[in-house]
N, C-alpha and C. Protein backbone atom coordinates (compact mmCIF):
# COMPACT_ATOMS: atom_id res chain seq x y z
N UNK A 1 -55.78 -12.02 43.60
CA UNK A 1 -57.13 -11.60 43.26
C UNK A 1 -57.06 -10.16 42.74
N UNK A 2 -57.56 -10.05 41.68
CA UNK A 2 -57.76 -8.60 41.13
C UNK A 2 -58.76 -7.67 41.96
N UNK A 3 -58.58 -6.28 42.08
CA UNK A 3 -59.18 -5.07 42.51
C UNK A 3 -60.72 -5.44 42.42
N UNK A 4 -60.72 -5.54 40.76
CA UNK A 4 -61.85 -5.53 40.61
C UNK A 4 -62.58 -6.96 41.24
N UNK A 5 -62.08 -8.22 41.06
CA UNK A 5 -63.13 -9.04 41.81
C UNK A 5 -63.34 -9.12 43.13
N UNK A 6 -62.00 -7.98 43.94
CA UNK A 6 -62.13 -8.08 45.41
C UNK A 6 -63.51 -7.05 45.63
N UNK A 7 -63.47 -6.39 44.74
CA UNK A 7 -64.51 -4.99 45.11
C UNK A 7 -65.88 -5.85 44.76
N UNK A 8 -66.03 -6.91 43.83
CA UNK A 8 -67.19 -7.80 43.31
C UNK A 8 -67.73 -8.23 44.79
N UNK A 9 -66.59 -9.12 45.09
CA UNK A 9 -66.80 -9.92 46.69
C UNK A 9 -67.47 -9.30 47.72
N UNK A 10 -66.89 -8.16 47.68
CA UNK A 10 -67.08 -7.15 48.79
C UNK A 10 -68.57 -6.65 48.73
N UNK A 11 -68.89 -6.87 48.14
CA UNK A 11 -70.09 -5.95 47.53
C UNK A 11 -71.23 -7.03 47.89
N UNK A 12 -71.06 -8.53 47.43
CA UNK A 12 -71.59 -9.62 47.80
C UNK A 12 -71.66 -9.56 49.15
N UNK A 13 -70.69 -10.10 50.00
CA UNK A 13 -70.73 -9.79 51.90
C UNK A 13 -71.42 -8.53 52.54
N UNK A 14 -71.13 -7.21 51.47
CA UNK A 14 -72.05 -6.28 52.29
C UNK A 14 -73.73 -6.38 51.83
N UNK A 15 -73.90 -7.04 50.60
CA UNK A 15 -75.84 -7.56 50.47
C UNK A 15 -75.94 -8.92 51.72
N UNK A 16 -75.03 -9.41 51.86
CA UNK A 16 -75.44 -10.51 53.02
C UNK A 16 -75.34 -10.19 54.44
N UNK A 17 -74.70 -9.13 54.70
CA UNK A 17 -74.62 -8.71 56.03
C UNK A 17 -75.67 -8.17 56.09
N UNK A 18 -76.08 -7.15 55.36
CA UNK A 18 -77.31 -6.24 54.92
C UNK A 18 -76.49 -4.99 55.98
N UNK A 19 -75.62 -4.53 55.03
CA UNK A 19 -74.62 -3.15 55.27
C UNK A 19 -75.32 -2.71 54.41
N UNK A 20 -76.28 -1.54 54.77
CA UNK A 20 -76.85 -0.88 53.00
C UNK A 20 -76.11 0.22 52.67
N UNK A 21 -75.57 0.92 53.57
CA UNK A 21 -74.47 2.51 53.62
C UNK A 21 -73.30 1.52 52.67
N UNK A 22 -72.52 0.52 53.49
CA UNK A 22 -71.60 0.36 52.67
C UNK A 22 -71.86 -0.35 51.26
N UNK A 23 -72.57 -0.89 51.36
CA UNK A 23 -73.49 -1.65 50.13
C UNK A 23 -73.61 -0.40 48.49
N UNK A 24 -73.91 0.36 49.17
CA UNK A 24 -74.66 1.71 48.24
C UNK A 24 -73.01 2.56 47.87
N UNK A 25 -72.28 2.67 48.46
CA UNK A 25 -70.73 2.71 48.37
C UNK A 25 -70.29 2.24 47.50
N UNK A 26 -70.05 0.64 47.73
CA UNK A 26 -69.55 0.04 46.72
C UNK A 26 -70.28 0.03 45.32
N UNK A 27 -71.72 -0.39 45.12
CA UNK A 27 -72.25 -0.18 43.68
C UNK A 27 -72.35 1.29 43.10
N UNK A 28 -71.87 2.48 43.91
CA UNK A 28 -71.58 3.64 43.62
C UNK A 28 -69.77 3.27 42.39
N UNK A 29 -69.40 2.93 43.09
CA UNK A 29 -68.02 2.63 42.49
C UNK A 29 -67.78 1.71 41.25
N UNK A 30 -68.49 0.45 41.46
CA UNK A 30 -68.78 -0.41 40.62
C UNK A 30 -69.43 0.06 39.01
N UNK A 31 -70.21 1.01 39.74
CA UNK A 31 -71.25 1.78 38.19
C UNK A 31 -69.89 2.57 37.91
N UNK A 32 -69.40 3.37 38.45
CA UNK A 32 -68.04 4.27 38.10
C UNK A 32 -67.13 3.63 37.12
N UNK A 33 -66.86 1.96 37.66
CA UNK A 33 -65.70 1.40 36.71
C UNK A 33 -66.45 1.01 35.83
N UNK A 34 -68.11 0.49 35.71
CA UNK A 34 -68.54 -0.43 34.39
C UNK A 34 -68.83 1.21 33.35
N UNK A 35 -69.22 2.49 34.20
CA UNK A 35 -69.13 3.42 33.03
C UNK A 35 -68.01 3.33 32.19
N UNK A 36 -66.74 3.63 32.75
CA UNK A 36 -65.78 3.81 32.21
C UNK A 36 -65.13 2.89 31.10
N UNK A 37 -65.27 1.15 31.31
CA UNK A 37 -65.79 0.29 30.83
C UNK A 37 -66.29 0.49 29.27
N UNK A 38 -67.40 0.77 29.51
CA UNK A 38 -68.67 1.05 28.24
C UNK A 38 -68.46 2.36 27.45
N UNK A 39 -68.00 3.25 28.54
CA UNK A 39 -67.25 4.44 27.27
C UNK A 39 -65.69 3.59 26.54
N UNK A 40 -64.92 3.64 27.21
CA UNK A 40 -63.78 3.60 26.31
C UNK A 40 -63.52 1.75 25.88
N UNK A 41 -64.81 1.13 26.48
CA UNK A 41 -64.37 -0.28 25.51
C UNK A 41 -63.44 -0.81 25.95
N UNK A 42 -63.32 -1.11 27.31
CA UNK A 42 -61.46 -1.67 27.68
C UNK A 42 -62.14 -2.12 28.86
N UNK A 43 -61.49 -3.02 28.91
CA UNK A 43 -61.31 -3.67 30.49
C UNK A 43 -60.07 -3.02 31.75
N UNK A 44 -60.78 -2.98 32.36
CA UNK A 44 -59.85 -2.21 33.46
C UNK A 44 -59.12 -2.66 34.02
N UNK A 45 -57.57 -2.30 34.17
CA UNK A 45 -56.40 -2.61 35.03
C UNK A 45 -56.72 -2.29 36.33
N UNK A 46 -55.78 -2.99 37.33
CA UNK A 46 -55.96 -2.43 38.89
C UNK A 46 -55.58 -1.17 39.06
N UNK A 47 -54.78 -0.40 37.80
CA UNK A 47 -54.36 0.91 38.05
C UNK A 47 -55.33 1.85 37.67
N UNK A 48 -56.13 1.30 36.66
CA UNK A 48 -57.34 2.49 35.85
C UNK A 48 -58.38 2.62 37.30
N UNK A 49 -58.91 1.39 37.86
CA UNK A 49 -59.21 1.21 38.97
C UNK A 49 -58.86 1.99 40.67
N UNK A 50 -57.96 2.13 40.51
CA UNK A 50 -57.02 3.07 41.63
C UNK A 50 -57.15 4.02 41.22
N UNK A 51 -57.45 4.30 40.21
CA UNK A 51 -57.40 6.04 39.07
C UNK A 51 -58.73 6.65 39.42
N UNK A 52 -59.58 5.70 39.28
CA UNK A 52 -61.45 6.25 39.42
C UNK A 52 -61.46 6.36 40.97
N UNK A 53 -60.92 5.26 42.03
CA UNK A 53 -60.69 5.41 43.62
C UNK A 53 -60.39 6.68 43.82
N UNK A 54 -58.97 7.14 43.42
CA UNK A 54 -58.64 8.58 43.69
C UNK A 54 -59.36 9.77 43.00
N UNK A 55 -59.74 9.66 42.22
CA UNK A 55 -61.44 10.99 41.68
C UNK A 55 -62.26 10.71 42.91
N UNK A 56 -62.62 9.62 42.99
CA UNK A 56 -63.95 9.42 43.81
C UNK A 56 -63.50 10.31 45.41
N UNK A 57 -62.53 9.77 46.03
CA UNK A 57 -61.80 10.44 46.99
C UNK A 57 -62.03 11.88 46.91
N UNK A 58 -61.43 12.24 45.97
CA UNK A 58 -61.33 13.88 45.86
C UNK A 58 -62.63 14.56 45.91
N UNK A 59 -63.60 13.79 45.56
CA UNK A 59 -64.69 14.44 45.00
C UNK A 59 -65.74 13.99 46.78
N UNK A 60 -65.50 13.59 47.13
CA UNK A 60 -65.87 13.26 48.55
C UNK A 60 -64.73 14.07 49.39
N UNK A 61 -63.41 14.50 49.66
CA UNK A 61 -63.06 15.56 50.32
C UNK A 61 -63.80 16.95 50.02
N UNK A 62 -63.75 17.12 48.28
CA UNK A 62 -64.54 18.54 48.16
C UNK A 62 -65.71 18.72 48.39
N UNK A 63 -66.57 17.57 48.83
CA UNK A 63 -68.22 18.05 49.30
C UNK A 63 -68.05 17.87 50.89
N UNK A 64 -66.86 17.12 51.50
CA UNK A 64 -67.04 17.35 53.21
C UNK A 64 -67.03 18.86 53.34
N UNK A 65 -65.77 19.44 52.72
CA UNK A 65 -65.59 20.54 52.99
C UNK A 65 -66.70 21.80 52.70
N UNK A 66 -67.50 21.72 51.80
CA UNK A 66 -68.69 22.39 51.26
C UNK A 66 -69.44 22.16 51.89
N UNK A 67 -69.87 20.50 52.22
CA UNK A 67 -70.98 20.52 53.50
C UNK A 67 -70.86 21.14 55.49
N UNK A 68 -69.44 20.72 55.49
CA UNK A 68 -69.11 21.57 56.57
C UNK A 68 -69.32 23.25 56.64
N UNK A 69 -68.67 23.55 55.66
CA UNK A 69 -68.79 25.34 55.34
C UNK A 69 -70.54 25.56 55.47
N UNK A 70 -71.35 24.61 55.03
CA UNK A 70 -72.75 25.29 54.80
C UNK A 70 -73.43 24.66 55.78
N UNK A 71 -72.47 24.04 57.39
CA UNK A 71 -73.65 23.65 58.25
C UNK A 71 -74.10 22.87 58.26
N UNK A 72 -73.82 21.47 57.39
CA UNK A 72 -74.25 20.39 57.22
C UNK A 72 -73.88 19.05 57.97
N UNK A 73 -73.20 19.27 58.88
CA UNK A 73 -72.52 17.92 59.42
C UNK A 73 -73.18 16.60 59.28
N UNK A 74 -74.59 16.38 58.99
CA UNK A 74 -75.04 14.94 58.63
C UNK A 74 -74.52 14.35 57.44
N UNK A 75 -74.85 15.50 56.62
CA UNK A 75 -74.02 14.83 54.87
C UNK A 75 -73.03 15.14 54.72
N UNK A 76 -72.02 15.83 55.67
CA UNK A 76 -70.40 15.17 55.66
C UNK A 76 -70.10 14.00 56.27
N UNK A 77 -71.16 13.60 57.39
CA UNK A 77 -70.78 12.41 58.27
C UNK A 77 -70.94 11.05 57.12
N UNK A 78 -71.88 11.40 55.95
CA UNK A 78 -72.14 10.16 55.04
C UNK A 78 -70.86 10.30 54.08
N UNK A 79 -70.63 11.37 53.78
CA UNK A 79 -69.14 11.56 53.22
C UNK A 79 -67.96 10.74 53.82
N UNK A 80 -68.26 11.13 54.49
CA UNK A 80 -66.64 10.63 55.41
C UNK A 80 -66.69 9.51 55.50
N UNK A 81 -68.28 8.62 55.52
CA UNK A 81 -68.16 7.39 55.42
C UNK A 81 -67.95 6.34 54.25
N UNK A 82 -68.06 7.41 53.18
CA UNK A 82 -68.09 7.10 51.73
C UNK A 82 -66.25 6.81 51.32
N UNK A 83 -65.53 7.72 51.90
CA UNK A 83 -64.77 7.67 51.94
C UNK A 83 -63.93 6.79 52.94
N UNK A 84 -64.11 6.29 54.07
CA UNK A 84 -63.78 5.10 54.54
C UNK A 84 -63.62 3.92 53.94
N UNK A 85 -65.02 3.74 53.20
CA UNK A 85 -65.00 2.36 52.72
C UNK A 85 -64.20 2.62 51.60
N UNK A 86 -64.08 3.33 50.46
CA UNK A 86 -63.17 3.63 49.15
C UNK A 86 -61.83 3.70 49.35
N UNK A 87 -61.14 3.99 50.66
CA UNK A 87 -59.81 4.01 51.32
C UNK A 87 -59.43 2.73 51.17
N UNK A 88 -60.28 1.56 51.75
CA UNK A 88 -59.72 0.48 51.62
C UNK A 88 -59.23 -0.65 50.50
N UNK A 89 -59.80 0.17 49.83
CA UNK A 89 -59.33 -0.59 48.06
C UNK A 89 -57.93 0.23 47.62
N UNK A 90 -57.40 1.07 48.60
CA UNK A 90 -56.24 2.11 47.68
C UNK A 90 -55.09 1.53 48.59
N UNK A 91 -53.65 1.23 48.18
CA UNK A 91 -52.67 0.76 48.74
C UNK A 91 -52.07 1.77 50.02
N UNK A 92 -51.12 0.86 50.52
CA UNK A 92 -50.49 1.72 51.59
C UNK A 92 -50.02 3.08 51.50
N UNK A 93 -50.59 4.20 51.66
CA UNK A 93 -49.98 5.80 50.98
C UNK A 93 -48.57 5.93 51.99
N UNK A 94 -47.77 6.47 50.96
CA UNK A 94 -46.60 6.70 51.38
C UNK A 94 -46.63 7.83 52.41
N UNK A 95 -45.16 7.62 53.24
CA UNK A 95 -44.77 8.76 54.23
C UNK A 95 -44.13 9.95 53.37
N UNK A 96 -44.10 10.78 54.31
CA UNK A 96 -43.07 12.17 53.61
C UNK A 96 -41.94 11.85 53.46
N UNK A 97 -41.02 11.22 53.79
CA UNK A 97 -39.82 11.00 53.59
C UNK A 97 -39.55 10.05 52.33
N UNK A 98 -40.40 9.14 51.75
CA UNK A 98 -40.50 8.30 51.04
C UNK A 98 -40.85 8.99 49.77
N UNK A 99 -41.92 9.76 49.88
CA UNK A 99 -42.43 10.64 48.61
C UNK A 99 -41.29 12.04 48.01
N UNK A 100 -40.28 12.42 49.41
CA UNK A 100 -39.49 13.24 49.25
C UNK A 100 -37.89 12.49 48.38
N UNK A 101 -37.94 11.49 48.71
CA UNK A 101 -36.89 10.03 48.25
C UNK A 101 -37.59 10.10 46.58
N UNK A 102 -38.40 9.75 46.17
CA UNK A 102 -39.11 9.68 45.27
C UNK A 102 -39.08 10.91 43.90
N UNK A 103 -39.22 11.68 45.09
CA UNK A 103 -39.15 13.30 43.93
C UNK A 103 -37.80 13.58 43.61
N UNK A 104 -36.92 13.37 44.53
CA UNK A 104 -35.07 13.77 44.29
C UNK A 104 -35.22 12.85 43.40
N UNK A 105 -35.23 11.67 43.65
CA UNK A 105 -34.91 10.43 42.41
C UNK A 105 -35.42 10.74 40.93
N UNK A 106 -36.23 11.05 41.00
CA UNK A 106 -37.18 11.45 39.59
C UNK A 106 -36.93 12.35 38.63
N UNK A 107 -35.95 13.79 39.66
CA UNK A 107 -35.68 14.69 39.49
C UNK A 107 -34.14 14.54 38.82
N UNK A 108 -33.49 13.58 39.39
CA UNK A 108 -32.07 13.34 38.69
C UNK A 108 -32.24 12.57 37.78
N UNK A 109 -33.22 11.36 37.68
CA UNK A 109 -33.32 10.96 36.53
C UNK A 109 -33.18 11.82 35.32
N UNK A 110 -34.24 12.61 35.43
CA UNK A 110 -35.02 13.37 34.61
C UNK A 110 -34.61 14.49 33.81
N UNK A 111 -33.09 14.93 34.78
CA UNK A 111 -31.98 16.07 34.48
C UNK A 111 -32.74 17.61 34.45
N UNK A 112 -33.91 17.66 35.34
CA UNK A 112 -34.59 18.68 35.42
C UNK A 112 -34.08 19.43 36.30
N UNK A 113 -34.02 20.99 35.58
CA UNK A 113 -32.88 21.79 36.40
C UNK A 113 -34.11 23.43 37.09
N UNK A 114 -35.06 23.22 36.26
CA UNK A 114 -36.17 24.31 36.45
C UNK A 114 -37.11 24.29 36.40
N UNK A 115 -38.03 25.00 37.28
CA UNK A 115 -39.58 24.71 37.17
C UNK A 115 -40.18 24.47 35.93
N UNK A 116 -39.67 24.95 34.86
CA UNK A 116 -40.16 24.83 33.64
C UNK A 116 -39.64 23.51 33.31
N UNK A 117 -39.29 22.45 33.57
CA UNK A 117 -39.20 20.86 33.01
C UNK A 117 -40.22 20.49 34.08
N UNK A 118 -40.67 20.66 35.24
CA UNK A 118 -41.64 20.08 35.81
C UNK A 118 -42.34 19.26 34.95
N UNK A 119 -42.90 19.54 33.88
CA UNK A 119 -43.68 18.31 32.86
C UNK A 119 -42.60 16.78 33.34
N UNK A 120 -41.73 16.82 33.15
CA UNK A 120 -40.51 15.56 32.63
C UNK A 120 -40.71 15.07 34.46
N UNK A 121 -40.33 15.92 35.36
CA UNK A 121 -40.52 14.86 36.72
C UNK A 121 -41.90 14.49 36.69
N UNK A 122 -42.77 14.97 36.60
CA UNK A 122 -44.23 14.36 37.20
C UNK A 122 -44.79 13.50 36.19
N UNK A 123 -44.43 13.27 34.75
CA UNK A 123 -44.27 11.83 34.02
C UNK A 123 -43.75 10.59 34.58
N UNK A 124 -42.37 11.04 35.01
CA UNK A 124 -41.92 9.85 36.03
C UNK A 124 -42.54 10.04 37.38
N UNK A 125 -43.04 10.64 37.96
CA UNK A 125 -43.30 9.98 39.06
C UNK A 125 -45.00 9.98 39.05
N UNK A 126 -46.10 9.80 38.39
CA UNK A 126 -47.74 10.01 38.14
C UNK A 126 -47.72 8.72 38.60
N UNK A 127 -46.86 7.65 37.47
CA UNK A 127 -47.52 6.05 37.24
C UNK A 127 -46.62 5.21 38.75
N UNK A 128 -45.48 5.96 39.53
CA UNK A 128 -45.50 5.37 40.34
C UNK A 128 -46.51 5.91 41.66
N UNK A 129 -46.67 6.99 41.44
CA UNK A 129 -47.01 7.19 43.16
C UNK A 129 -48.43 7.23 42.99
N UNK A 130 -49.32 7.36 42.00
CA UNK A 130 -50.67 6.69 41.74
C UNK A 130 -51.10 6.42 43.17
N UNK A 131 -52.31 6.87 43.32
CA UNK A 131 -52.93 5.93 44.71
C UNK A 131 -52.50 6.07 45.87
N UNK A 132 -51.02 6.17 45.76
CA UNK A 132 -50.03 6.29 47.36
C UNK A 132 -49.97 7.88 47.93
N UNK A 133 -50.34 8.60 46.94
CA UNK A 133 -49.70 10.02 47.29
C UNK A 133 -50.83 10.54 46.63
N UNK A 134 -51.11 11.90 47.36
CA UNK A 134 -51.73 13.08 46.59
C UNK A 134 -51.09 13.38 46.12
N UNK A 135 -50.93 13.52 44.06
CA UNK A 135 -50.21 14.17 43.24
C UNK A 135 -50.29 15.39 43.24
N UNK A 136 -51.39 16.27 43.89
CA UNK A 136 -51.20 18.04 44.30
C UNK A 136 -50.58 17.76 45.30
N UNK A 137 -49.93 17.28 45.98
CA UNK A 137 -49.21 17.97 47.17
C UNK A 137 -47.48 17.40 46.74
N UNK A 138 -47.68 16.36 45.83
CA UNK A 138 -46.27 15.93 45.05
C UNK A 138 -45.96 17.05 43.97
N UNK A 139 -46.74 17.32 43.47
CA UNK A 139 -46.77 18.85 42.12
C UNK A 139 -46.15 19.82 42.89
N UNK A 140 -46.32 20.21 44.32
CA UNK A 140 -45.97 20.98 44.67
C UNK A 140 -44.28 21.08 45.37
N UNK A 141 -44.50 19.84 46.07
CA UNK A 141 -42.87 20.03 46.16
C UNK A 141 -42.28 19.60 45.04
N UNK A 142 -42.62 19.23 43.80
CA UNK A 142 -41.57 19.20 42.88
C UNK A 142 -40.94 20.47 42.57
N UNK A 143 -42.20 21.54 42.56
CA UNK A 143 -41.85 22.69 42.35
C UNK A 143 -41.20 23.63 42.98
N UNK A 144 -41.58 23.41 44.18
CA UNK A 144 -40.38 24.09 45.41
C UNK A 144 -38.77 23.25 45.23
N UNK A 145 -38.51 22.00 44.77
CA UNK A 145 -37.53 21.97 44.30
C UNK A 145 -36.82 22.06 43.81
N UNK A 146 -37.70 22.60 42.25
CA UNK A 146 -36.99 22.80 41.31
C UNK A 146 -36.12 24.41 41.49
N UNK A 147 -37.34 25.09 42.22
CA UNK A 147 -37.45 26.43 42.22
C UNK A 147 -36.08 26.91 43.01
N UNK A 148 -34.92 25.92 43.83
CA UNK A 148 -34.56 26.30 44.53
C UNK A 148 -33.17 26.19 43.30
């Protein structure tokens, strides 16, 4: 079953349960992929899909943190829940040791000897670790690797 018709389904069971938090979640997301859709004219892969998941993510860590800073703990608590349900459409995220396996590998591929080829590792490793990994915190040890 594709991303997208599991997220269809899902969306169906939460109007029949009458989940309206998670309900309002998912057609939050849904409008996200049919925008994207209607701008660029393409039908979406499970990866373009995983691509809008991880914006959406980010963009729900940066308002917990803003609503926390300004005293808000109710509309981080809807945050956090926004982000629960959007977690579950994104694959198993890798461990540190796996993502550290990942960057050496990429890095010998790649024959990158200095921070300045960083472009050439994080080409090879964007389209695998997609979804599994925060690519800022992979950007970064690439760079402490290279750097050494």
């Amino acid at each position: 079953m594709s991303l997208k018709q599991q997220i269809t389904d899902d969306m169906k069971t939460a109007m029949r349960a009458k989940e309206t938090a998670r309900l309002g979640t998912i057609r939050l997301l849904l409008a996200a992929m049919k925008q994207r859709e209607v701008d660029e004219r393409i039908e979406l892969s499970d990866a373009d899909i995983l691509a809008i998941i991880d914006k959406m993510l980010k963009q729900r860590r940066d308002s917990i943190s803003q609503y926390e800073a300004a005293g808000r703990q109710d509309l981080a608590d809807v945050e956090k829940f926004e982000m629960g349900v959007l977690q579950t459409y994104m694959p198993q995220q890798l461990t540190e040791a796996e993502i550290e396996a990942a960057v050496a590998q990429a890095i010998t591929s790649s024959g990158a000897a200095s921070p300045q080829e960083m472009g050439k590792v994080m080409a090879i490793l964007k389209p695998q670790l997609a979804g599994r990994a925060d690519i800022a915190k992979v950007s970064g040890l690439v760079k402490t690797k290279l750097s050494k």
